[in-house]
PDB file of N, CA and C in Angstrom:
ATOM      1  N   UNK A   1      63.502  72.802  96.742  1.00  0.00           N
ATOM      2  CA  UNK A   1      64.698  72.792  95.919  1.00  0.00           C
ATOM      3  C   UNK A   1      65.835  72.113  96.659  1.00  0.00           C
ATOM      4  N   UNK A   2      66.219  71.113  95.844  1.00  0.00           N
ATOM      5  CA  UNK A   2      67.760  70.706  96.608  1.00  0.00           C
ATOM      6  C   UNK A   2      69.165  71.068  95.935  1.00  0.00           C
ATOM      7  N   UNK A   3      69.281  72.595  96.580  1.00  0.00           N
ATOM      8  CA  UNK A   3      70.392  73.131  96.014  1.00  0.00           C
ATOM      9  C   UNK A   3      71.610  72.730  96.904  1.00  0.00           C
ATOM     10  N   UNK A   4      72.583  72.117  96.502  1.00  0.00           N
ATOM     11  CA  UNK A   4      73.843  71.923  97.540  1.00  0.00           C
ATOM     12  C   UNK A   4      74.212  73.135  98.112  1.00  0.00           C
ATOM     13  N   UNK A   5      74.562  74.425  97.680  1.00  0.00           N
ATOM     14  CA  UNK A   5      75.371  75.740  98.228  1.00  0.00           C
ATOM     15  C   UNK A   5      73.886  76.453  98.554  1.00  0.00           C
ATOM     16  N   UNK A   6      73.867  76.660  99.857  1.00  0.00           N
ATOM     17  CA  UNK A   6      72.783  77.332 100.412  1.00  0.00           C
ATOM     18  C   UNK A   6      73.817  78.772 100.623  1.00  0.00           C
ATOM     19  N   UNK A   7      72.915  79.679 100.491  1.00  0.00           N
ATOM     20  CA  UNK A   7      73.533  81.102 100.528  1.00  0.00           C
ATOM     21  C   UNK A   7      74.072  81.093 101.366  1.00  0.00           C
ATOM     22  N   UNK A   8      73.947  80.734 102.973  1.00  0.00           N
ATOM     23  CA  UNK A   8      74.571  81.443 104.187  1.00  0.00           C
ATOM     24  C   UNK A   8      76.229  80.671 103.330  1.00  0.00           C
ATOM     25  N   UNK A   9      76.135  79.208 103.084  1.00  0.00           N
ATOM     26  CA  UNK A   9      77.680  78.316 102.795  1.00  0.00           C
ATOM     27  C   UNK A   9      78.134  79.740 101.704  1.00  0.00           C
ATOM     28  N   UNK A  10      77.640  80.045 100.829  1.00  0.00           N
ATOM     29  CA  UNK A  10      78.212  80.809  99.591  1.00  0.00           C
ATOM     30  C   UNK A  10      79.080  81.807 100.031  1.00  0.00           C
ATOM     31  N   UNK A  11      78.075  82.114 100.799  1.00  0.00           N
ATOM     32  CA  UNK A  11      78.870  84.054 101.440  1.00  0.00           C
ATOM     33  C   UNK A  11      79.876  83.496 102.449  1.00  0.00           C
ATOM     34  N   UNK A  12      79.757  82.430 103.310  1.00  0.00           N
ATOM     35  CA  UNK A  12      80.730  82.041 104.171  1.00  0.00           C
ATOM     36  C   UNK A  12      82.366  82.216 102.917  1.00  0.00           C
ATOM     37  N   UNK A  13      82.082  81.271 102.388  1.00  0.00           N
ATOM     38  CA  UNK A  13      82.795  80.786 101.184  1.00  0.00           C
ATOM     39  C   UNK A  13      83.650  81.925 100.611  1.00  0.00           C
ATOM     40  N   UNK A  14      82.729  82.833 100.108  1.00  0.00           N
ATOM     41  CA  UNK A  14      83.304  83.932  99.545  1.00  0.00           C
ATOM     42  C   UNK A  14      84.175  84.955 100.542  1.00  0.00           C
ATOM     43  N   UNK A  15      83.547  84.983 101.950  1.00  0.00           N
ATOM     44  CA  UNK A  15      84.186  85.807 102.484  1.00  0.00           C
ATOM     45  C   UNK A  15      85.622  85.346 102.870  1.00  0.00           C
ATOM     46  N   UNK A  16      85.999  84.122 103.362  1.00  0.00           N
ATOM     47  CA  UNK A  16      87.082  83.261 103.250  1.00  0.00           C
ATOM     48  C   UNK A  16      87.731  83.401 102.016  1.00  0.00           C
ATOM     49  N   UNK A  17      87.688  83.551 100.804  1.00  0.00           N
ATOM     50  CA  UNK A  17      88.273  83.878  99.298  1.00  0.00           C
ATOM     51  C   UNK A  17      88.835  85.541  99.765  1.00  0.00           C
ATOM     52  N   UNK A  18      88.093  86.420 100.314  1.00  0.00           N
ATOM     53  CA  UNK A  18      88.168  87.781 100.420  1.00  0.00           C
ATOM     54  C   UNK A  18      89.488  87.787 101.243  1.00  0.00           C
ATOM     55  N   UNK A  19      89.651  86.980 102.868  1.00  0.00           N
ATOM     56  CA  UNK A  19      90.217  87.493 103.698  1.00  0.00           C
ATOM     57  C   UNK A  19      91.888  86.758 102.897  1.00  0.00           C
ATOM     58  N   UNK A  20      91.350  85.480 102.166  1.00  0.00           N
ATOM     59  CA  UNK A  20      92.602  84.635 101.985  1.00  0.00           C
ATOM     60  C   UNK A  20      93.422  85.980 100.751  1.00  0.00           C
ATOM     61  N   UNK A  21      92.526  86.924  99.740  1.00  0.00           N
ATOM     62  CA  UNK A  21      93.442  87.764  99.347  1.00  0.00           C
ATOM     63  C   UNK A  21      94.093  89.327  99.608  1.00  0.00           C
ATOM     64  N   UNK A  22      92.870  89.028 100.804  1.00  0.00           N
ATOM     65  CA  UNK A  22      93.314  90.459 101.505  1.00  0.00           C
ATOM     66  C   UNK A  22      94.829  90.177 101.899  1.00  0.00           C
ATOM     67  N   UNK A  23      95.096  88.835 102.646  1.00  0.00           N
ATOM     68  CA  UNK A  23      95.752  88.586 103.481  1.00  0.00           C
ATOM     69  C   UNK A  23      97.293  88.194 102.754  1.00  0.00           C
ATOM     70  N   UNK A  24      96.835  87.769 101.439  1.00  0.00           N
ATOM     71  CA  UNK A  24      98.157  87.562 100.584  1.00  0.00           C
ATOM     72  C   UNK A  24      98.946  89.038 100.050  1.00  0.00           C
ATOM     73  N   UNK A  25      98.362  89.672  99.605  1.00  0.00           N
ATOM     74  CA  UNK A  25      98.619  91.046  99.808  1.00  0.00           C
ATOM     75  C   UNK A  25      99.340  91.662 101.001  1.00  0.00           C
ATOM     76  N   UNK A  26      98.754  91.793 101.840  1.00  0.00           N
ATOM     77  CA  UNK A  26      99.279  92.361 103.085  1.00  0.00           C
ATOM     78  C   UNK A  26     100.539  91.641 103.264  1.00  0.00           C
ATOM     79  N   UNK A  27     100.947  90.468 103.226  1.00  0.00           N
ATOM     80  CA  UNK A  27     101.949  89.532 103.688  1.00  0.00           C
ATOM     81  C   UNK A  27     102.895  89.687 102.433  1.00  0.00           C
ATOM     82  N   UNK A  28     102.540  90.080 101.145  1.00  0.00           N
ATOM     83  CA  UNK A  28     103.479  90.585  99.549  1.00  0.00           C
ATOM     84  C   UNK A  28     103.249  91.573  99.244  1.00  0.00           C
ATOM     85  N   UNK A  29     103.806  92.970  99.854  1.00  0.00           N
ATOM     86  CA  UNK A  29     103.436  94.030  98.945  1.00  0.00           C
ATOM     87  C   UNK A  29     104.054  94.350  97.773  1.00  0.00           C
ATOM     88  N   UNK A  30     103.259  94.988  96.939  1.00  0.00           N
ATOM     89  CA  UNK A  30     103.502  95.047  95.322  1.00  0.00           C
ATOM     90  C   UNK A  30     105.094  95.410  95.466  1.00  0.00           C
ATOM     91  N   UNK A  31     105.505  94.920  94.404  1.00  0.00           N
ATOM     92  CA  UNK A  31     107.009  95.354  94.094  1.00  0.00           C
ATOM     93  C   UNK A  31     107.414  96.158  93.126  1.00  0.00           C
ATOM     94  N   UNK A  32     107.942  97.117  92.923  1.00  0.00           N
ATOM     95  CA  UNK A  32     108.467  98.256  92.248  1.00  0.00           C
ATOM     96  C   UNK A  32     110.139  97.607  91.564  1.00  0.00           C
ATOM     97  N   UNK A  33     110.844  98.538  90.633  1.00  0.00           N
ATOM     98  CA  UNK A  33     111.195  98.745  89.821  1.00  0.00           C
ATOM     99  C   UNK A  33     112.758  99.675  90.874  1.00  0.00           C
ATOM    100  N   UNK A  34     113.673  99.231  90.736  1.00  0.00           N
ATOM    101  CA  UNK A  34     114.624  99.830  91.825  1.00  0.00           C
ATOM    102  C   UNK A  34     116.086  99.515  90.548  1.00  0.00           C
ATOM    103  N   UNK A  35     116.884 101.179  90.520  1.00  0.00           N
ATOM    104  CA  UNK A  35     118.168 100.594  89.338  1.00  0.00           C
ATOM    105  C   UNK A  35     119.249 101.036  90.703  1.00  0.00           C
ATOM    106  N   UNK A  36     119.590  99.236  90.908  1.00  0.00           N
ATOM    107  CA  UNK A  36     120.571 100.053  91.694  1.00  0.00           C
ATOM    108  C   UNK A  36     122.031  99.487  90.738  1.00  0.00           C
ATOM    109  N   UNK A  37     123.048 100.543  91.623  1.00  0.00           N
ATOM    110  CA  UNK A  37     124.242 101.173  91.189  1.00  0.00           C
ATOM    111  C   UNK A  37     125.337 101.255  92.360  1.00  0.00           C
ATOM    112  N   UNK A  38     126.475 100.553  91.516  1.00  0.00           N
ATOM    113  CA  UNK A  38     127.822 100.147  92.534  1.00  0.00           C
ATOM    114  C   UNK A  38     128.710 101.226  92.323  1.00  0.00           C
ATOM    115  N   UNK A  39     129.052 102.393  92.474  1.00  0.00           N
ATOM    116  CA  UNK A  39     129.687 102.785  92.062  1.00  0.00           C
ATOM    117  C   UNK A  39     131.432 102.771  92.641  1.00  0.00           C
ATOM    118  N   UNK A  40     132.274 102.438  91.853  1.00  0.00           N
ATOM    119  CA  UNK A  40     133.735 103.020  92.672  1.00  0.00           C
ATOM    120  C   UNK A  40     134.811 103.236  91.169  1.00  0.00           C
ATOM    121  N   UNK A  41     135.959 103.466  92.048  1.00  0.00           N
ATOM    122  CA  UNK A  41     137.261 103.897  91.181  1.00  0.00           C
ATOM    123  C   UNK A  41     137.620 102.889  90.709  1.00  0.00           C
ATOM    124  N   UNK A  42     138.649 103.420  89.493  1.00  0.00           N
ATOM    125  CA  UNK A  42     139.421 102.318  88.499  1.00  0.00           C
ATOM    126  C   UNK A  42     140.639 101.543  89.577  1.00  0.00           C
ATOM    127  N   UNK A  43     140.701 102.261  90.901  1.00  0.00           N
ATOM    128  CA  UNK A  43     141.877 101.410  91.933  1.00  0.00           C
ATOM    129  C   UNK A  43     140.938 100.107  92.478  1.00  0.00           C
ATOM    130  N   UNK A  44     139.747 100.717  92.538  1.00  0.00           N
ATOM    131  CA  UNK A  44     139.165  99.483  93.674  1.00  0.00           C
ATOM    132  C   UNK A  44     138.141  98.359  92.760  1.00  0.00           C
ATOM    133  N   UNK A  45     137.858  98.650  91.148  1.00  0.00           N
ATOM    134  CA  UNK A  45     137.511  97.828  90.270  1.00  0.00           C
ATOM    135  C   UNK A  45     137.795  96.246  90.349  1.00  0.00           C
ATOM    136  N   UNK A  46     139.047  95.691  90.455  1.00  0.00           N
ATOM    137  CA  UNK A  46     138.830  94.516  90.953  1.00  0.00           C
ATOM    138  C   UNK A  46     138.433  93.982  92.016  1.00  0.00           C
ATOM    139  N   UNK A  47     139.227  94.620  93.005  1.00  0.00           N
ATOM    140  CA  UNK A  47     138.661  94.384  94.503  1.00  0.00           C
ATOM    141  C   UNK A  47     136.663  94.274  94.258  1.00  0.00           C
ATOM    142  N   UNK A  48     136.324  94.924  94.114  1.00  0.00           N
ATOM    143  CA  UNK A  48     134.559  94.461  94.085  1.00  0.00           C
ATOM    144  C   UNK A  48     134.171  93.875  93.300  1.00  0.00           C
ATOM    145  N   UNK A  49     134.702  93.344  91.805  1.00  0.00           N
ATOM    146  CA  UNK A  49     134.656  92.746  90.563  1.00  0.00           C
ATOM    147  C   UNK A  49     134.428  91.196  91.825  1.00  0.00           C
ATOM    148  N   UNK A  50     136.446  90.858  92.595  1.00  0.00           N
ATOM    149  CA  UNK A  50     136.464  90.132  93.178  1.00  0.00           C
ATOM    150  C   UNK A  50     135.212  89.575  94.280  1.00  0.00           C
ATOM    151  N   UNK A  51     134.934  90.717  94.911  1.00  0.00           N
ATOM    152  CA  UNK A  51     134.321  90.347  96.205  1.00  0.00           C
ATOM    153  C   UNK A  51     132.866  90.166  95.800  1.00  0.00           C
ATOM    154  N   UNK A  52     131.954  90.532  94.946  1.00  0.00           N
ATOM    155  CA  UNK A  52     130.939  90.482  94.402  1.00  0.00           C
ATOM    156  C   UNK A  52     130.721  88.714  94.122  1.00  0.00           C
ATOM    157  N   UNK A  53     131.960  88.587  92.877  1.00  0.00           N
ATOM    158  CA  UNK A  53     131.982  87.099  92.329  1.00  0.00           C
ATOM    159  C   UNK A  53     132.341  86.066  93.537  1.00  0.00           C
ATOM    160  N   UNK A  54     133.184  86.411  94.438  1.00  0.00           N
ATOM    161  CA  UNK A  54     133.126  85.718  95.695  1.00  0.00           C
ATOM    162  C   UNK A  54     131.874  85.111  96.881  1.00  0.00           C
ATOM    163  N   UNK A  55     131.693  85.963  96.825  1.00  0.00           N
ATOM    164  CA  UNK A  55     130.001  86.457  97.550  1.00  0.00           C
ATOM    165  C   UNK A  55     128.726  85.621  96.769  1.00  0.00           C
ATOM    166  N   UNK A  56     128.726  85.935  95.757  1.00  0.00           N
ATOM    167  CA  UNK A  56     127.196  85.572  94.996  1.00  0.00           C
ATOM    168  C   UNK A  56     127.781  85.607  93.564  1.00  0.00           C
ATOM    169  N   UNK A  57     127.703  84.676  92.970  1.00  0.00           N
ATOM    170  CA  UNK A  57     127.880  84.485  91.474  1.00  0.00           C
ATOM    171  C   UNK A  57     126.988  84.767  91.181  1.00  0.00           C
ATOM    172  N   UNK A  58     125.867  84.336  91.279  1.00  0.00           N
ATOM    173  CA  UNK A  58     124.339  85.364  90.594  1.00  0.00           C
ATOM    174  C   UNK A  58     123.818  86.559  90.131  1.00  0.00           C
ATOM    175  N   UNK A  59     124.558  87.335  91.419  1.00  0.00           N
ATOM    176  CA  UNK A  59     124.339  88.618  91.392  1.00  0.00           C
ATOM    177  C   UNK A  59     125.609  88.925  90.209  1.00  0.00           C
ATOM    178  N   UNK A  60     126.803  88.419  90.261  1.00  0.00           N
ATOM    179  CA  UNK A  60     127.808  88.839  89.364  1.00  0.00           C
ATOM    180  C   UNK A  60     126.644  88.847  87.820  1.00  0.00           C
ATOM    181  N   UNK A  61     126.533  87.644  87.836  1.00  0.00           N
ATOM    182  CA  UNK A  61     125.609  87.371  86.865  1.00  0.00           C
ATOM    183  C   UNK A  61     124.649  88.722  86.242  1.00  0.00           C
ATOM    184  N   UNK A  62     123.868  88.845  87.189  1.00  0.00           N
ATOM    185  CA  UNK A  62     122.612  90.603  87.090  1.00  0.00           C
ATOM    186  C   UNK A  62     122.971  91.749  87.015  1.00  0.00           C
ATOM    187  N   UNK A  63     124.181  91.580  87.460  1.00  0.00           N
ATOM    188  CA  UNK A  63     125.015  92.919  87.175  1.00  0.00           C
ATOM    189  C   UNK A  63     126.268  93.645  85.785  1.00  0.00           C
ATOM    190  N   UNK A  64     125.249  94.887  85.340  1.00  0.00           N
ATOM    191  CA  UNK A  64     125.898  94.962  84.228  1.00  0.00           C
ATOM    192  C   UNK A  64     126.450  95.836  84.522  1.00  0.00           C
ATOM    193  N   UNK A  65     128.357  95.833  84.058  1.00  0.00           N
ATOM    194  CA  UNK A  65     129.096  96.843  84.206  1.00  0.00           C
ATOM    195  C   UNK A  65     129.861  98.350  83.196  1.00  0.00           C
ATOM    196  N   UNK A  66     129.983  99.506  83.637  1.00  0.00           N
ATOM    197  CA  UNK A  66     130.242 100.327  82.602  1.00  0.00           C
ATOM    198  C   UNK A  66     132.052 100.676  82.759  1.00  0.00           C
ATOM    199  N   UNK A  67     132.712  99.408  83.258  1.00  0.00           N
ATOM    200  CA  UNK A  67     134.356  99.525  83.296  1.00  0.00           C
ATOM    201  C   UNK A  67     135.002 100.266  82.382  1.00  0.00           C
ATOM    202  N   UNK A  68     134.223  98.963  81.240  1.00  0.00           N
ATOM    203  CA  UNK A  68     135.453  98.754  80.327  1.00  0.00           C
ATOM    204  C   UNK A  68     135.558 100.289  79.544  1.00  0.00           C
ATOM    205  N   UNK A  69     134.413 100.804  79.863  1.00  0.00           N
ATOM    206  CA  UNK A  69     134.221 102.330  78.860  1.00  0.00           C
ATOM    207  C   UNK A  69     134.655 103.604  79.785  1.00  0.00           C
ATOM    208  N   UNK A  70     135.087 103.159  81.067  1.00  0.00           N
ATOM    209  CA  UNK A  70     135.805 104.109  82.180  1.00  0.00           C
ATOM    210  C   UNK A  70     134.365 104.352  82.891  1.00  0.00           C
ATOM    211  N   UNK A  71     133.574 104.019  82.743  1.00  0.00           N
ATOM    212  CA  UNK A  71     132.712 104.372  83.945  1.00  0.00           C
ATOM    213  C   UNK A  71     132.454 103.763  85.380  1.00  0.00           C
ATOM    214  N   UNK A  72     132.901 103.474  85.811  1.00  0.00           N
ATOM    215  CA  UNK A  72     133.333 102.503  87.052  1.00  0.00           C
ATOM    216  C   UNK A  72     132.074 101.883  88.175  1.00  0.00           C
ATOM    217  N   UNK A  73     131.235 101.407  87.095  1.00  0.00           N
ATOM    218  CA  UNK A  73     129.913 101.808  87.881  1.00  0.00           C
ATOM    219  C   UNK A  73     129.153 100.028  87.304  1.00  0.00           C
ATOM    220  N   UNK A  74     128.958  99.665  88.605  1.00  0.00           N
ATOM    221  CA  UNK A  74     127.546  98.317  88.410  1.00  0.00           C
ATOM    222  C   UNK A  74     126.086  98.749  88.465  1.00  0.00           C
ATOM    223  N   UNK A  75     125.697  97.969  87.315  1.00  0.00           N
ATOM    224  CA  UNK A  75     123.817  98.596  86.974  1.00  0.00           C
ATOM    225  C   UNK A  75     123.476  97.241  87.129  1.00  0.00           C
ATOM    226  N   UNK A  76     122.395  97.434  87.760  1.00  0.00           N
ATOM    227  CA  UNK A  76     121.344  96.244  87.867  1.00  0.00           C
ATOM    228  C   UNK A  76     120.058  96.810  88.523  1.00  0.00           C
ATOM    229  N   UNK A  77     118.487  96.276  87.601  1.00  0.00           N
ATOM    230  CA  UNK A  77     117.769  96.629  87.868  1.00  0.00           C
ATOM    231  C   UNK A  77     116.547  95.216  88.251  1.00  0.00           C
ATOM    232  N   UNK A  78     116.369  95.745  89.637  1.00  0.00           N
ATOM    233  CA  UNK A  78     115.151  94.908  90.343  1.00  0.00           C
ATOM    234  C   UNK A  78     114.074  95.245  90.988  1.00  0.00           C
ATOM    235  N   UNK A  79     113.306  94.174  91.282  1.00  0.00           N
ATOM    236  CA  UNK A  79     112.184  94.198  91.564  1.00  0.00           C
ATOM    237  C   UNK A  79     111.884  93.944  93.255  1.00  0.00           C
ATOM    238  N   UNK A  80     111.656  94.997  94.322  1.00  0.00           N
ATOM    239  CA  UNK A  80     111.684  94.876  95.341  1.00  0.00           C
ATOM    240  C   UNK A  80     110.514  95.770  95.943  1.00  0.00           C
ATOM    241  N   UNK A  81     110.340  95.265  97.199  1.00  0.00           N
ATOM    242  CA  UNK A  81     109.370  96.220  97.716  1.00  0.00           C
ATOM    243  C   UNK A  81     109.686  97.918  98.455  1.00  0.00           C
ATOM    244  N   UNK A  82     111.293  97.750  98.499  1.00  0.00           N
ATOM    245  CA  UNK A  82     111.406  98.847  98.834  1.00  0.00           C
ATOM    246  C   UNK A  82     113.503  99.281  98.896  1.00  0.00           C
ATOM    247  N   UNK A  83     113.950 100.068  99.035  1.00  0.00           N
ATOM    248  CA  UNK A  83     115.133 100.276  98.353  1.00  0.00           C
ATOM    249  C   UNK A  83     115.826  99.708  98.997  1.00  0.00           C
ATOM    250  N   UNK A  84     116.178  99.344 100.469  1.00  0.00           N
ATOM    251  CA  UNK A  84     116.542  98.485 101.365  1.00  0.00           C
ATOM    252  C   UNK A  84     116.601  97.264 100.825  1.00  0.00           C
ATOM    253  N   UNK A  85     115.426  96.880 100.395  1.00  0.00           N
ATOM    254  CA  UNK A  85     115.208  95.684  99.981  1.00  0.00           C
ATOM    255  C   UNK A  85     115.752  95.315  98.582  1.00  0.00           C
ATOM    256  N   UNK A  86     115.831  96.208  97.521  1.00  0.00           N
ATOM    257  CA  UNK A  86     116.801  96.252  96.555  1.00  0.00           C
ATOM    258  C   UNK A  86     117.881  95.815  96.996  1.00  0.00           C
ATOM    259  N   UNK A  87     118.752  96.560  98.164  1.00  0.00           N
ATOM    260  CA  UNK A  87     119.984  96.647  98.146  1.00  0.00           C
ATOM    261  C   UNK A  87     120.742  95.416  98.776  1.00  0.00           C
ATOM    262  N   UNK A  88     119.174  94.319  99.310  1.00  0.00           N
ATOM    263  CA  UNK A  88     119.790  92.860 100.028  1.00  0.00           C
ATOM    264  C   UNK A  88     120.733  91.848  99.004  1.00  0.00           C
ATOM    265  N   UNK A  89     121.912  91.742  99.317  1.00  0.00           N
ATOM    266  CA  UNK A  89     123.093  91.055  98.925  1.00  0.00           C
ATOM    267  C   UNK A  89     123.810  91.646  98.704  1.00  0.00           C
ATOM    268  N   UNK A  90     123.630  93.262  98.456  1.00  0.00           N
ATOM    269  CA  UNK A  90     125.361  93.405  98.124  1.00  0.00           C
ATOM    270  C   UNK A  90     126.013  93.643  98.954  1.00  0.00           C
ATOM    271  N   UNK A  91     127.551  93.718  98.920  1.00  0.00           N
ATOM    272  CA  UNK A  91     128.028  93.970 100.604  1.00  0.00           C
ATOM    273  C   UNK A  91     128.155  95.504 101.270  1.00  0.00           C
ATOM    274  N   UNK A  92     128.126  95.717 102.775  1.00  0.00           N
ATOM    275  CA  UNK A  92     127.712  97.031 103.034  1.00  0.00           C
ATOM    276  C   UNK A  92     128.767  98.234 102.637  1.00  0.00           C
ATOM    277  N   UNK A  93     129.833  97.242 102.878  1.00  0.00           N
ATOM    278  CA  UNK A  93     130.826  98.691 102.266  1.00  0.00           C
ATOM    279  C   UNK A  93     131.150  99.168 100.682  1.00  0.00           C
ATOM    280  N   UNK A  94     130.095  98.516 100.405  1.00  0.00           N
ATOM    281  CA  UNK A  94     130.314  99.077  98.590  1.00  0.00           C
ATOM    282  C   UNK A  94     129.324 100.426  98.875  1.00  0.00           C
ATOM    283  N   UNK A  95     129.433 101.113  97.960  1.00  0.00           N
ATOM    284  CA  UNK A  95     128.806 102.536  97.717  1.00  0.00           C
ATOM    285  C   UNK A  95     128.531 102.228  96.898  1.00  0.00           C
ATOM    286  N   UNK A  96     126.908 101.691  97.414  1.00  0.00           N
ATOM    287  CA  UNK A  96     125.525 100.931  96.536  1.00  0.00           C
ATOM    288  C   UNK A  96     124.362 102.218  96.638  1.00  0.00           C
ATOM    289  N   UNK A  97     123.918 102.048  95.873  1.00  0.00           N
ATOM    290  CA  UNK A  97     122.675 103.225  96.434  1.00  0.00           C
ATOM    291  C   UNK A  97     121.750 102.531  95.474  1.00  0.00           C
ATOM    292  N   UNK A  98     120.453 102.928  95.566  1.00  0.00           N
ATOM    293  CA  UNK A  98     119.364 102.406  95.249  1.00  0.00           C
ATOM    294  C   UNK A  98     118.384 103.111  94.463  1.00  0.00           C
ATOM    295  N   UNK A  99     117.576 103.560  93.226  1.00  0.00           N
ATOM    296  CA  UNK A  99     116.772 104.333  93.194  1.00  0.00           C
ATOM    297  C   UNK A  99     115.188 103.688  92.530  1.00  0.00           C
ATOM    298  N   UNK A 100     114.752 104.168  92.997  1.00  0.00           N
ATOM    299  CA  UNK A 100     112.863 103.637  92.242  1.00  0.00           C
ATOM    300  C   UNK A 100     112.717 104.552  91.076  1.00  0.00           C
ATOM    301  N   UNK A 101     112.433 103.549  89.928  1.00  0.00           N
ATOM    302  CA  UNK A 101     112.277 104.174  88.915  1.00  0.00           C
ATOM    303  C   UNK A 101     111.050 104.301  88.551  1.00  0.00           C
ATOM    304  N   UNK A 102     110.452 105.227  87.417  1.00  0.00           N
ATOM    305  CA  UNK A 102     109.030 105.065  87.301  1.00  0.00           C
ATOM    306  C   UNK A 102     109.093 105.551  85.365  1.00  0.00           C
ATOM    307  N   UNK A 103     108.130 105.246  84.935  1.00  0.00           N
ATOM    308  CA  UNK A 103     107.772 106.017  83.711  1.00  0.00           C
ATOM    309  C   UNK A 103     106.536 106.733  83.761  1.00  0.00           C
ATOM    310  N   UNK A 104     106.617 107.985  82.854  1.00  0.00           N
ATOM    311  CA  UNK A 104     105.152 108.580  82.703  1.00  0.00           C
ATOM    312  C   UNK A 104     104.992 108.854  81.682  1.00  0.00           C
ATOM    313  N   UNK A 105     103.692 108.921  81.217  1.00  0.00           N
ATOM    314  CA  UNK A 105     102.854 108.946  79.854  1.00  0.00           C
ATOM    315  C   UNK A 105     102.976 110.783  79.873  1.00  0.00           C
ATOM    316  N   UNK A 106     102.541 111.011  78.428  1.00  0.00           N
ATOM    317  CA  UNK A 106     102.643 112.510  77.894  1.00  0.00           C
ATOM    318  C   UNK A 106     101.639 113.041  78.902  1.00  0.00           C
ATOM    319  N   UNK A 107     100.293 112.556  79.429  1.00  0.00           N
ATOM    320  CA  UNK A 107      99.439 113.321  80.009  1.00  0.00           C
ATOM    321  C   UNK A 107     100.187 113.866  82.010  1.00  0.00           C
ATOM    322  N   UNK A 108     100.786 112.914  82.075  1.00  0.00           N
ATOM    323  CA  UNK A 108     101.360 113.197  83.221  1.00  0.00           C
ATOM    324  C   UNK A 108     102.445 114.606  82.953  1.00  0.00           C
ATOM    325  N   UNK A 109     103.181 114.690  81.802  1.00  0.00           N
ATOM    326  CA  UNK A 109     104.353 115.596  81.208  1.00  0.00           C
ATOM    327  C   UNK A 109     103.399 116.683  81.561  1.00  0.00           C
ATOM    328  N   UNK A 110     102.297 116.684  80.522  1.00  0.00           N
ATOM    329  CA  UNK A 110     101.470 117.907  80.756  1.00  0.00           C
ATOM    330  C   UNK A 110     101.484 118.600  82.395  1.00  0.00           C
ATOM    331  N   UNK A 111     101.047 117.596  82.825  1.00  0.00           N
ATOM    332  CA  UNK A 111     100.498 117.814  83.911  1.00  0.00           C
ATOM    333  C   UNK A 111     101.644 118.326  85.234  1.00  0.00           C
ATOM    334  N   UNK A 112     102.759 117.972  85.100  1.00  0.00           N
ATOM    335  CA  UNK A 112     103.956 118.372  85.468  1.00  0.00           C
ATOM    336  C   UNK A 112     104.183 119.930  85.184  1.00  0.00           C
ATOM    337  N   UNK A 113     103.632 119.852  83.849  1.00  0.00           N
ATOM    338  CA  UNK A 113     104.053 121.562  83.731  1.00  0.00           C
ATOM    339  C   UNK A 113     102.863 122.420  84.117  1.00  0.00           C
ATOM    340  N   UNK A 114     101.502 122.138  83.793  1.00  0.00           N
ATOM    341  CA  UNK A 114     100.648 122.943  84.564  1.00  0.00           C
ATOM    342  C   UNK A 114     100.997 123.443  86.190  1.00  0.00           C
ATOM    343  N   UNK A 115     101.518 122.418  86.671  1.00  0.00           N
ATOM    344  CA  UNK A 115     101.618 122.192  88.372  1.00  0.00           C
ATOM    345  C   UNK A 115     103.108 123.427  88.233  1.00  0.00           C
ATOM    346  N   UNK A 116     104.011 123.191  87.137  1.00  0.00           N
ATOM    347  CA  UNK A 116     105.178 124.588  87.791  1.00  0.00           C
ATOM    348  C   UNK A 116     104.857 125.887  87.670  1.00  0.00           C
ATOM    349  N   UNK A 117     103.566 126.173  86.806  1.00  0.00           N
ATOM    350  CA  UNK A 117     103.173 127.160  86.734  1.00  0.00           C
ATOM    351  C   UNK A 117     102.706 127.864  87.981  1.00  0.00           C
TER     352      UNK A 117
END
């Protein structure tokens, strides 16, 4: 038989496919779901309105605000590997905090309440 891919080439082959996605993985871990939140007072509202739009127009951009309704608070929700990592660009002295969000299906609800029992 003149088969071009002799098994030992195949499995070589394949195992090289294996390490190349082991290895993409390891080097990108999955990214989660993070709402982070600017919060401050109706005194310091421009001041970070300012320094935000100064800083990164983009982020001004991703960021949705609850001012105008008195809530003094920036929402924006991303995709990061971890809450740190959420919180890269905004500046450190804002009182940013970060949280991972998740959803769960009714069987998990259940299962929440078996477990407080």
């Amino acid at each position: 038989m003149n088969n071009p891919i002799n098994l030992k080439t195949f499995l070589i082959f394949l195992g090289l496919i294996i390490f190349l996605v082991i290895s993409s993985i390891a080097m990108n871990p999955p990214k989660e779901r993070y709402m982070v939140e600017i919060r401050h007072t109706p005194e310091e509202c421009l001041n970070v309105l300012d320094k935000i739009k100064d800083k990164d127009a983009k982020l001004l951009q991703k960021m949705e605000w609850g001012c105008m309704s008195g809530d003094h608070t920036g929402y924006m929700v991303v995709n990061a590997s971890s809450e740190q990592d959420a919180l890269k660009g905004i500046p450190a002295d804002f009182n940013a905090k970060a949280y991972k969000l998740a959803k769960f299906t009714p069987k998990q609800i259940e299962e929440f309440h078996k477990m407080k029992k």
